[in-house]
Each structure stands twice: as C-alpha cells, then as structure tokens.
Protein backbone atom coordinates (compact mmCIF):
# COMPACT_ATOMS: atom_id res chain seq x y z
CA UNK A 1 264.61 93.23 188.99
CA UNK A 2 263.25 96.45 187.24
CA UNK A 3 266.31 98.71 187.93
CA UNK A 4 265.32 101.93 186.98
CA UNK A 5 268.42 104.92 186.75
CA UNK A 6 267.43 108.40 187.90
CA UNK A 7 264.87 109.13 190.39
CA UNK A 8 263.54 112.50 188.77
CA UNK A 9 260.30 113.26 187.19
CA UNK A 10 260.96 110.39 184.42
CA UNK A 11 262.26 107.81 186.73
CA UNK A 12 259.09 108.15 189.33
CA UNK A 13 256.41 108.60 186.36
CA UNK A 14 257.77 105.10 185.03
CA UNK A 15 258.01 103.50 188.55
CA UNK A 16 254.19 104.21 188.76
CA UNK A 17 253.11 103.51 185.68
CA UNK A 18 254.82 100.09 186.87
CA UNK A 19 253.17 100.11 189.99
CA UNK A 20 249.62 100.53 188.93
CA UNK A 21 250.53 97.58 186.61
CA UNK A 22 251.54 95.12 189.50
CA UNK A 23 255.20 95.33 188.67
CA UNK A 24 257.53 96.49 190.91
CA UNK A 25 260.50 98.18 190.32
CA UNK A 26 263.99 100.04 191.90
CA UNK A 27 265.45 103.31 191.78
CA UNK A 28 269.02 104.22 191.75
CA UNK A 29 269.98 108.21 192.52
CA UNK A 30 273.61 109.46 192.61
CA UNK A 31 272.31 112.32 194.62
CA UNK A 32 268.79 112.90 196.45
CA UNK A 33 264.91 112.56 194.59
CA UNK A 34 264.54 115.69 192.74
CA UNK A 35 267.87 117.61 193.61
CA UNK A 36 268.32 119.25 190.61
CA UNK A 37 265.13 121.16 190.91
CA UNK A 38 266.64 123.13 193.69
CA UNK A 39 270.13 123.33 191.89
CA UNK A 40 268.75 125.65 189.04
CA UNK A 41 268.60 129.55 188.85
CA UNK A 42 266.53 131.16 191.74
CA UNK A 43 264.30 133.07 189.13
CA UNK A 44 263.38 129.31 187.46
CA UNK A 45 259.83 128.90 187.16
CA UNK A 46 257.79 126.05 185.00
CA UNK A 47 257.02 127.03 181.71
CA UNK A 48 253.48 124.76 181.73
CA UNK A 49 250.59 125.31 183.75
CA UNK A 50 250.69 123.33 187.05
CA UNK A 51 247.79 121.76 186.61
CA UNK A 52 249.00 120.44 183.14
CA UNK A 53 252.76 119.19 184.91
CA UNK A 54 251.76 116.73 187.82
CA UNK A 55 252.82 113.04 187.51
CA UNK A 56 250.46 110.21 187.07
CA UNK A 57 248.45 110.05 189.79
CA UNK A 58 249.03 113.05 192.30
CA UNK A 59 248.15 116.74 190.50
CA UNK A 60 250.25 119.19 192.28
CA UNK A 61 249.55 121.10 195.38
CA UNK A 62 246.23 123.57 194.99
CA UNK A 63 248.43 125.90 196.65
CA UNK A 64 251.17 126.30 194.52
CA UNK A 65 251.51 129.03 191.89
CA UNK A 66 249.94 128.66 188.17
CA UNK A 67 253.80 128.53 187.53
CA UNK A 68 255.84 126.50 189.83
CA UNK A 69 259.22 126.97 191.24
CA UNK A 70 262.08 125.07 190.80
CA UNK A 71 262.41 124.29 194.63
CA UNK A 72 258.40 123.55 194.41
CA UNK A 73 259.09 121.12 191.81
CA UNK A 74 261.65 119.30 193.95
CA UNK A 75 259.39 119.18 196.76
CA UNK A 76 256.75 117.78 194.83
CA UNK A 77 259.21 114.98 193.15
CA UNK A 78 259.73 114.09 197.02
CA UNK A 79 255.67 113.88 198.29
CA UNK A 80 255.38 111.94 194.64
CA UNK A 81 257.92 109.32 196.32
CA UNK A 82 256.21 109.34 199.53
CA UNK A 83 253.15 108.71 198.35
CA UNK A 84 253.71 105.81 196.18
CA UNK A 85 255.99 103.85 198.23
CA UNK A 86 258.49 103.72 196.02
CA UNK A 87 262.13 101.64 196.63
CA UNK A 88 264.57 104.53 196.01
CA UNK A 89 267.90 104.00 197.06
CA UNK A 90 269.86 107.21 196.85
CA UNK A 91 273.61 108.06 197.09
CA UNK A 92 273.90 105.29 194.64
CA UNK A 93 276.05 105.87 191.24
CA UNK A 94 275.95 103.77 188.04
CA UNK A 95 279.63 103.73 186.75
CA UNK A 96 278.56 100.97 183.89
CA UNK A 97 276.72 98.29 182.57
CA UNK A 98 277.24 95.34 180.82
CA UNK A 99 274.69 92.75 179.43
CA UNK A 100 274.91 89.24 178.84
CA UNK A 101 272.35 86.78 177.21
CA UNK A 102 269.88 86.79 180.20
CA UNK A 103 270.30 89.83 182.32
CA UNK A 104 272.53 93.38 183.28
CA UNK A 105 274.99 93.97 185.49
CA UNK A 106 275.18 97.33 187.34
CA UNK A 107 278.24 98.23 188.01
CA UNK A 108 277.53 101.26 191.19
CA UNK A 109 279.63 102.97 193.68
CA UNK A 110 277.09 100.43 195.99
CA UNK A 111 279.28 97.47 194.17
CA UNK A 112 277.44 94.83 191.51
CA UNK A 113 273.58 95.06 190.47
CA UNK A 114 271.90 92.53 188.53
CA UNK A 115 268.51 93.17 186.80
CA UNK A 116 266.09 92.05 183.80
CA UNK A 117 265.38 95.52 182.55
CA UNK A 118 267.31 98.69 182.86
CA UNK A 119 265.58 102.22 181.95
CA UNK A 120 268.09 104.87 182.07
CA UNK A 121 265.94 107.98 183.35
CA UNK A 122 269.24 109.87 183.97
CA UNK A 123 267.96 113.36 182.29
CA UNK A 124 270.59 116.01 180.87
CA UNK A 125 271.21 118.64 183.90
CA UNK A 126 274.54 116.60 184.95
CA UNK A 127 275.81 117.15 181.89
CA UNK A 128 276.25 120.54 180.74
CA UNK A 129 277.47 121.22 177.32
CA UNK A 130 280.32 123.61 176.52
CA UNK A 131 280.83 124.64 172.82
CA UNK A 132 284.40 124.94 171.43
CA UNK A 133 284.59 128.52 171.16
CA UNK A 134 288.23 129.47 169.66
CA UNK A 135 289.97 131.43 172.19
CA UNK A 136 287.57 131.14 175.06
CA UNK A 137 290.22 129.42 177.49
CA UNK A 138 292.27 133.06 176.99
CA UNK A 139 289.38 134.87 178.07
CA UNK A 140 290.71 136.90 181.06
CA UNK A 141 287.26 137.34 182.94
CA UNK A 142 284.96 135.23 184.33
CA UNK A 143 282.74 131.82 182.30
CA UNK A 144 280.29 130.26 183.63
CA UNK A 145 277.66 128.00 182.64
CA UNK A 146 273.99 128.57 183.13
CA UNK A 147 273.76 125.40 185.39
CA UNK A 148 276.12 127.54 187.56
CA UNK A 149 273.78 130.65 187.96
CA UNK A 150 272.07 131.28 190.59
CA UNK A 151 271.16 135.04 190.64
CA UNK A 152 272.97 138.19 189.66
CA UNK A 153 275.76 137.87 191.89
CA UNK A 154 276.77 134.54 190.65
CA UNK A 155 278.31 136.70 187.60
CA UNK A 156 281.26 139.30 188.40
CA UNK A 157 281.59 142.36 186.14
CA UNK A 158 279.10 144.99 184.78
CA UNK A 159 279.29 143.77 181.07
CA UNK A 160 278.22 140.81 180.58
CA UNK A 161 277.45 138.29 177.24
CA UNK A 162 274.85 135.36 177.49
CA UNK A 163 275.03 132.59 174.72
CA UNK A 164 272.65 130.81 173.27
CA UNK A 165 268.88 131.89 173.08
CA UNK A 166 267.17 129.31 174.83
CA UNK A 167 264.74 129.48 177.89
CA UNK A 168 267.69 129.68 180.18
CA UNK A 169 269.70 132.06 178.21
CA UNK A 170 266.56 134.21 177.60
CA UNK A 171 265.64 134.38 181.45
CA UNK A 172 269.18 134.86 182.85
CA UNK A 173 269.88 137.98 180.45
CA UNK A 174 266.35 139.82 181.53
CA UNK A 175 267.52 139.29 185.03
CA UNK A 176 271.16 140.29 184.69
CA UNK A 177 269.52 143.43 182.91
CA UNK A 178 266.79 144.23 185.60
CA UNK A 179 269.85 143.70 188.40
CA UNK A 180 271.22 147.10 185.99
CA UNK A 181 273.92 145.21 183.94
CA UNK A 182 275.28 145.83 180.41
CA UNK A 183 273.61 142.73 179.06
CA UNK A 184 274.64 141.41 175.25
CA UNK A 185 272.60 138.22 174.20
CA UNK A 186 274.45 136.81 170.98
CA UNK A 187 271.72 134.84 168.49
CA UNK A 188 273.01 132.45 166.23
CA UNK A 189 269.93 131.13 164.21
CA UNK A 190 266.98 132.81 166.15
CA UNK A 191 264.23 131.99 168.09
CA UNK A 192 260.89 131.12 168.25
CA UNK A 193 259.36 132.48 170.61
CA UNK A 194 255.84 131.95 172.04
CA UNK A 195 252.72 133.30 174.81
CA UNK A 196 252.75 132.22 178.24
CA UNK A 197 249.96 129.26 178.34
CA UNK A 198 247.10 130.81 180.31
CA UNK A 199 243.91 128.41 179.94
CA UNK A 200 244.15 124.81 181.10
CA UNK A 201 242.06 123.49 178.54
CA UNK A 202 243.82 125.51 175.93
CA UNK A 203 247.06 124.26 177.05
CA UNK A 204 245.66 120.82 177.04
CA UNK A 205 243.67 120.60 173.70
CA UNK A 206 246.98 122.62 171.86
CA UNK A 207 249.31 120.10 173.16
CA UNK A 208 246.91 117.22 171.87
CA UNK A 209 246.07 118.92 168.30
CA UNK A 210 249.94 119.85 167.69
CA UNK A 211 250.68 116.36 168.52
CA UNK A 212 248.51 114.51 166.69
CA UNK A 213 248.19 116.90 163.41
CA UNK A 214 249.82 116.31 159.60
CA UNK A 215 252.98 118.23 160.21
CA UNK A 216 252.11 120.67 157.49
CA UNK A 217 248.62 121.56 159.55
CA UNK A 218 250.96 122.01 162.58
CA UNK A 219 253.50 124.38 160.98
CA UNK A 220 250.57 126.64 159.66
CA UNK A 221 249.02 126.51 163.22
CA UNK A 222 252.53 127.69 164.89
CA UNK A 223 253.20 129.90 161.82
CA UNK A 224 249.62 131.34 162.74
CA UNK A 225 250.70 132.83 166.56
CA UNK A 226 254.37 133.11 166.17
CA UNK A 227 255.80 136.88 165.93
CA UNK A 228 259.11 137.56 164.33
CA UNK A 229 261.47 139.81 166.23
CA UNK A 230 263.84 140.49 163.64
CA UNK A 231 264.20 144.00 163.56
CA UNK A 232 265.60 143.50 166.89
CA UNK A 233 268.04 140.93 166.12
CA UNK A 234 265.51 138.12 167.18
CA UNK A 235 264.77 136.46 164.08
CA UNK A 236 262.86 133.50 163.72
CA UNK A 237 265.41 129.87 162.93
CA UNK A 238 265.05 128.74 159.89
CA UNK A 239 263.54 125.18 160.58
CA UNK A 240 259.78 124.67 160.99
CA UNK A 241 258.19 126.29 163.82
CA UNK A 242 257.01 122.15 164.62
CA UNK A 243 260.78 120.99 164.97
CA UNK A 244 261.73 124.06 166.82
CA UNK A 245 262.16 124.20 170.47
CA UNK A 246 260.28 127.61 171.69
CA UNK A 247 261.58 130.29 174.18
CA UNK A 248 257.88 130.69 176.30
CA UNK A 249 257.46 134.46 177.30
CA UNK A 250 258.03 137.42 175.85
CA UNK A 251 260.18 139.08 178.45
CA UNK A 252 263.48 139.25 176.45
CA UNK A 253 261.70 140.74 173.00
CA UNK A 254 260.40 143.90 175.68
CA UNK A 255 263.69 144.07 177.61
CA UNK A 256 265.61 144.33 174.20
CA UNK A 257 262.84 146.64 172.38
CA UNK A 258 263.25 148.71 175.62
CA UNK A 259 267.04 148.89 175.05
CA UNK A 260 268.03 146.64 178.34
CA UNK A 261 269.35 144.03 176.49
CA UNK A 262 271.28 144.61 173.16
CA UNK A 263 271.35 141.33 170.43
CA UNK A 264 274.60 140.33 168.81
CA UNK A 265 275.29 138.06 166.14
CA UNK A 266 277.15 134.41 166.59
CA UNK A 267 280.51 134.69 168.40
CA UNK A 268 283.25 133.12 166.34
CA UNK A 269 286.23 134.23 168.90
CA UNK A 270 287.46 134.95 172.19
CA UNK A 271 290.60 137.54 173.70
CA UNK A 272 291.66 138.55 176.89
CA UNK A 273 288.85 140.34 177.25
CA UNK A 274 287.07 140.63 174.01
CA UNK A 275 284.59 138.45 172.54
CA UNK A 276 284.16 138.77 168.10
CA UNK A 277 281.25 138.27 166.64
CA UNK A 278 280.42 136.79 162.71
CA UNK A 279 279.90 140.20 161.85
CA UNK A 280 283.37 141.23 162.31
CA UNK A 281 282.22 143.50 165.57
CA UNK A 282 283.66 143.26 168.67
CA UNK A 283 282.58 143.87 172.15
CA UNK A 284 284.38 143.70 175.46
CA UNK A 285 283.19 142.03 178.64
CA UNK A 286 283.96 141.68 181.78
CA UNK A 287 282.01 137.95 182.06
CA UNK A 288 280.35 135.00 179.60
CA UNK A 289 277.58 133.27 180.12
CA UNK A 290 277.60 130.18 178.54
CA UNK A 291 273.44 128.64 177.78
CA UNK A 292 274.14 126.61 175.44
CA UNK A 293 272.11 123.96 177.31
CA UNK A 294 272.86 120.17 178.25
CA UNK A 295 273.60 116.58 176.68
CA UNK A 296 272.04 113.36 178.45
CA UNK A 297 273.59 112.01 180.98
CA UNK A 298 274.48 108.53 179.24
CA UNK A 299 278.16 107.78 179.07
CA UNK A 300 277.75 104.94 181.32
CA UNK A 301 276.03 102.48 178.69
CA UNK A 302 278.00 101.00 176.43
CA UNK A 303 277.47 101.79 172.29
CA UNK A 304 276.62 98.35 171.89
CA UNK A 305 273.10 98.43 173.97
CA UNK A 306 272.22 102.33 172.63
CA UNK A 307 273.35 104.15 169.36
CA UNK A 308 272.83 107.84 170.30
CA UNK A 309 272.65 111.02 167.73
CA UNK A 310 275.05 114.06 167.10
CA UNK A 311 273.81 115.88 170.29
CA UNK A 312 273.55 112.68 172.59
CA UNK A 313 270.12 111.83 172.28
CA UNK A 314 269.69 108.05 172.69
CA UNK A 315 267.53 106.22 169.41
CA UNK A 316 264.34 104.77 170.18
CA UNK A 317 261.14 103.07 169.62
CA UNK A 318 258.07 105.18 170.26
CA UNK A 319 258.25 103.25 173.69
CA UNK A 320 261.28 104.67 174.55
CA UNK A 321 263.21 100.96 173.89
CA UNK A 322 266.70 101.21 172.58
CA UNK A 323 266.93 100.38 168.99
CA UNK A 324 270.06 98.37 170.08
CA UNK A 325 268.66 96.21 173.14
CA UNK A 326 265.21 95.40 173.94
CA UNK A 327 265.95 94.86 177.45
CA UNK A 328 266.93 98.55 177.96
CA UNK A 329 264.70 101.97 177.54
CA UNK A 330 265.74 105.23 178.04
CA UNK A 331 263.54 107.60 179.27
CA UNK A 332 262.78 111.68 179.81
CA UNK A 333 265.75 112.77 176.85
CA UNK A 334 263.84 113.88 174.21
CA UNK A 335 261.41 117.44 174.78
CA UNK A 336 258.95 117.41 172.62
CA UNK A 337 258.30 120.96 171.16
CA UNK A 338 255.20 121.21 171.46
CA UNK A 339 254.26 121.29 174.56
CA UNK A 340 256.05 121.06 178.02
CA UNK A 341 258.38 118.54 179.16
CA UNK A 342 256.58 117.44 182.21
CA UNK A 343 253.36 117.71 180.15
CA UNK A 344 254.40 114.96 178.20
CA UNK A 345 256.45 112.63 180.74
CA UNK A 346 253.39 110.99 181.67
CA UNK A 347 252.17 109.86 178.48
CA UNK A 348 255.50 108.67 177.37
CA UNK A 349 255.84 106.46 180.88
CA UNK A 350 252.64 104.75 180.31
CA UNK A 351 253.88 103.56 176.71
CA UNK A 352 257.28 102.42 178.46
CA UNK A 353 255.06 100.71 180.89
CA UNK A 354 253.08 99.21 178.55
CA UNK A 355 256.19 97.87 176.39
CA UNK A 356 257.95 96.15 179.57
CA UNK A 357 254.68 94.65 180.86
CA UNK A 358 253.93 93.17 177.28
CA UNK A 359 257.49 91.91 177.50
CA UNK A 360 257.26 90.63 181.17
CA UNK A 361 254.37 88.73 179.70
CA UNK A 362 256.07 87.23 176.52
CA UNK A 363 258.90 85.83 178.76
C-alpha cells in the first residue's frame, strides 16, 4: 500500500499523479477533504489566478472568481475527490510511525496500518506557531492567533496590534481597520511586497522564468518591480527579493499611507496591557493578534526517517524524498517564493510520482 497522509491539495495532486500512472494509492484525513479551506478568515481569497491554481487534471470551475475563496477552494478539493475516485478514508489520525526493513506501520486512531510508501502531505495549518514573546502570558486582554480569525468580531477591543507582516497579518489589519479599529501592525525585518497577478500568461511565463533563472538574473528581475515602503515603516527585508516570501497586494501600503493602519517596530515585551516595542515606545491595546504563521504538521514521524530544519521544514530530494528514508516523501511544506503555492503543487506531485513509480519499478 501507497498510504498517503493528508487529503488536501498536496495529498490529492499526488494521488493523481499516481493514478494516471496505474498506481493506486490511500488517503488518511484526521478531519474532512479540504476542511481547512473553510476554517480560514472569511475575507481569505487565493493570491494566484484560478486558472493558474487547479490540480492536475480538473481546472477550476469557469464560474468562480479570478480569485477564489477559501470555502471555493474547499469545495473544489471535494469535486477533485469525486472525480478521480479516490480511496479517502477520513476521521482517521496518524499518532506515529515506525519502519522496519521492509515496510511502515501506521499507528491511527483507526488502530495499525501497514504500507510500502508513506508521503506525509499533512501541510502546516494544524500547527500554528506562537513566538515566545516575554511577558505575553501577563497580557490582560485578549491573544489570538490568525488561524483563530474569522472577521472583525473575532477580536474584542478597539486597539488592536497584528504581528508579523505576512499575507495573513497584512489582510487581517486592513480589515480590522476598514471595520474602524485602532490598528498597529509591528514589522520586524520588512516586507516585500508585490502586484496582484492579472494576466494568465504573465502569471504563467513569470513563474517559469523566476524558476528556472541564475539567481542573480532573478534578484535583478524582482529588484526591477519591487517598491520600498520605508518611509512608512514598510521596509524591504534584507535577504534577496528571490528567497523572500512576498505579501501580494498593495492594500496595507494604502491603508497605512492613508493613516488607517500605523507601523511599529519589533515587540520585545508584553504588560497587563501594554505591548514595548525595540524602539523603547510603548503602546497600549486592548487585543494581539498573533500572524506569525505555521510549522508543518510532522511530529508524528520519528527523527530517524526525516531530519527537519530550524522552522520545521522536513529535508528533501528535489522529489520531495526524505534525505533520511527513501521509502518516505513529504509533500506540500515548502512555498516556493516565486510563485503561488497551488501553482506549484502540481509540478512538484508529478516529480514525487515519478520518484515512487521508478522505485515501484526497481523493486
């Protein structure tokens, strides 16, 4: 067996990819095909084009918006399954693995799996990551993670501080601001931000060239379109614009140019009802934000099978095998930068296919 862990976009893509290869393959979902599409912010829209963000072998809907929903996403994830056929079997949680000279064993809330292969396609969302922020647990109001926000009135108080500058963090202060709340966003080493994609085969043919460039072409090609926002307290990070993860839009820029959201430097403590900032300024709130984003979801493979970096991400081949165990690949963790997640998710499950055919083959 092919048992494949996570039935989002990265477990399907690879299921097909199998599929069209004559291999079959199972799927095993702690919760239901697509679920945390639907579990995101209301305001959550795709950053890439939808034509550019179907899955191997269905585009998505001609009826949906150039930019998805999160709830239209989900819905898609769950025709994708119908379509295909494919064995899911939800409600299902891995709570280990071991392997032994020949094959795995699952160890589920469904009792023992065996299998030949195991891709982990378990994503990030069900892990979100807190920082250690010194003081934070004295912090008298309320803190919530972005995973937790739904809309304005998932955040009490009128004052209110987002961390981290990311897409998330970006989006959720704009909408906290447009709801008519005092909105602080603190920076700690800037962002990049970049244009809404708005051709196809721009989208397409930027994605490819960015991809396939000398890195040094690649950096002058980002350094070409990027604007720098730091007279507003938006600077640009100090890596290269190629190894730099972009916030897409310029909504937050405007709404802090227009004085709806103010910029603050790194916080380096919490009070009752304070936050302080590297600066030495203070500022108090009534609520905190945290989007400081999400680790993959891998704690249930042991060190011995996958050796994963500072921030979780598991080492691989460029077919998404594990350094550590050729019988295991993990799949979906890494977003490229330069270009959109699901824009990529196909391409990278064809090579994964690939890799466990050849090996299929080769005994």
């Amino acid at each position: 067996m092919i048992a494949i862990v996570g039935a989002g976009a990265a477990g399907l893509a690879v299921s097909r990819e199998l599929q069209v290869r004559g291999i079959d393959s199972t799927l095993f979902e702690a919760d239901a095909v697509g679920h945390v599409w639907g579990r995101h912010y209301d305001r959550l829209h795709l950053h890439t084009l939808k034509q550019v963000s179907g899955l191997p072998g269905l585009d998505m809907p001609a009826d949906y918006p150039p930019f998805p929903s999160g709830e239209q996403v989900r819905d898609y994830l769950r025709s994708y399954r119908d379509r295909f056929g494919f064995d899911v079997r939800t409600g299902i949680r891995i709570l280990g693995a071991e392997r032994d000279d020949s094959s795995w064993r699952l160890d589920t809330t469904d009792g023992p799996i065996n299998a030949d292969i195991v891709v982990a396609a378990t994503g990030i969302w069900s892990t979100p990551w807190r920082p250690e922020i010194d003081g934070l647990h004295q912090f008298s109001g309320q803190v919530i993670h972005s995973c937790g926000f739904r809309n304005p009135a998932s955040v009490a108080g009128e004052r209110v501080l987002v961390i981290g500058v990311g897409n998330s963090g970006s989006e959720i202060a704009v909408e906290l601001a447009d709801a008519g709340r005092d909105v602080a966003i603190s920076v700690r080493s800037g962002a990049l931000f970049v244009p809404r994609p708005t051709s196809v085969p721009v989208s397409k043919a930027s994605a490819y060239l960015l991809r396939t460039l000398p890195p040094h072409l690649a950096n002058l090609a980002l350094r070409a379109v990027r604007r720098d926002h730091a007279d507003i307290g938006l600077p640009l990070p100090p890596t290269c614009p190629i190894d730099t993860y972009p916030v897409v839009g310029y909504e937050l820029p405007e709404a802090v140019r227009a004085g709806c959201v103010i910029t603050v430097p790194e916080v380096t403590s919490v009070q009752s009802d304070r936050v302080i900032f590297a600066d030495r300024n203070e500022r108090v709130v009534d609520a905190i934000v945290l989007a400081t984003g999400f680790r993959p979801t891998l704690g249930w493979l042991p060190s011995d099978v996958v050796e994963l970096r500072g921030d979780g991400t598991p080492l691989v081949d460029s077919t998404s095998r594990s350094l550590r165990h050729h019988a295991l690949y993990c799949v979906g963790f890494e977003y490229p930068n330069t270009e959109g997640w699901l824009q990529a998710i196909g391409r990278v499950a064809a090579s994964t296919a690939d890799a466990i055919a050849a090996a299929r083959a080769h005994g």
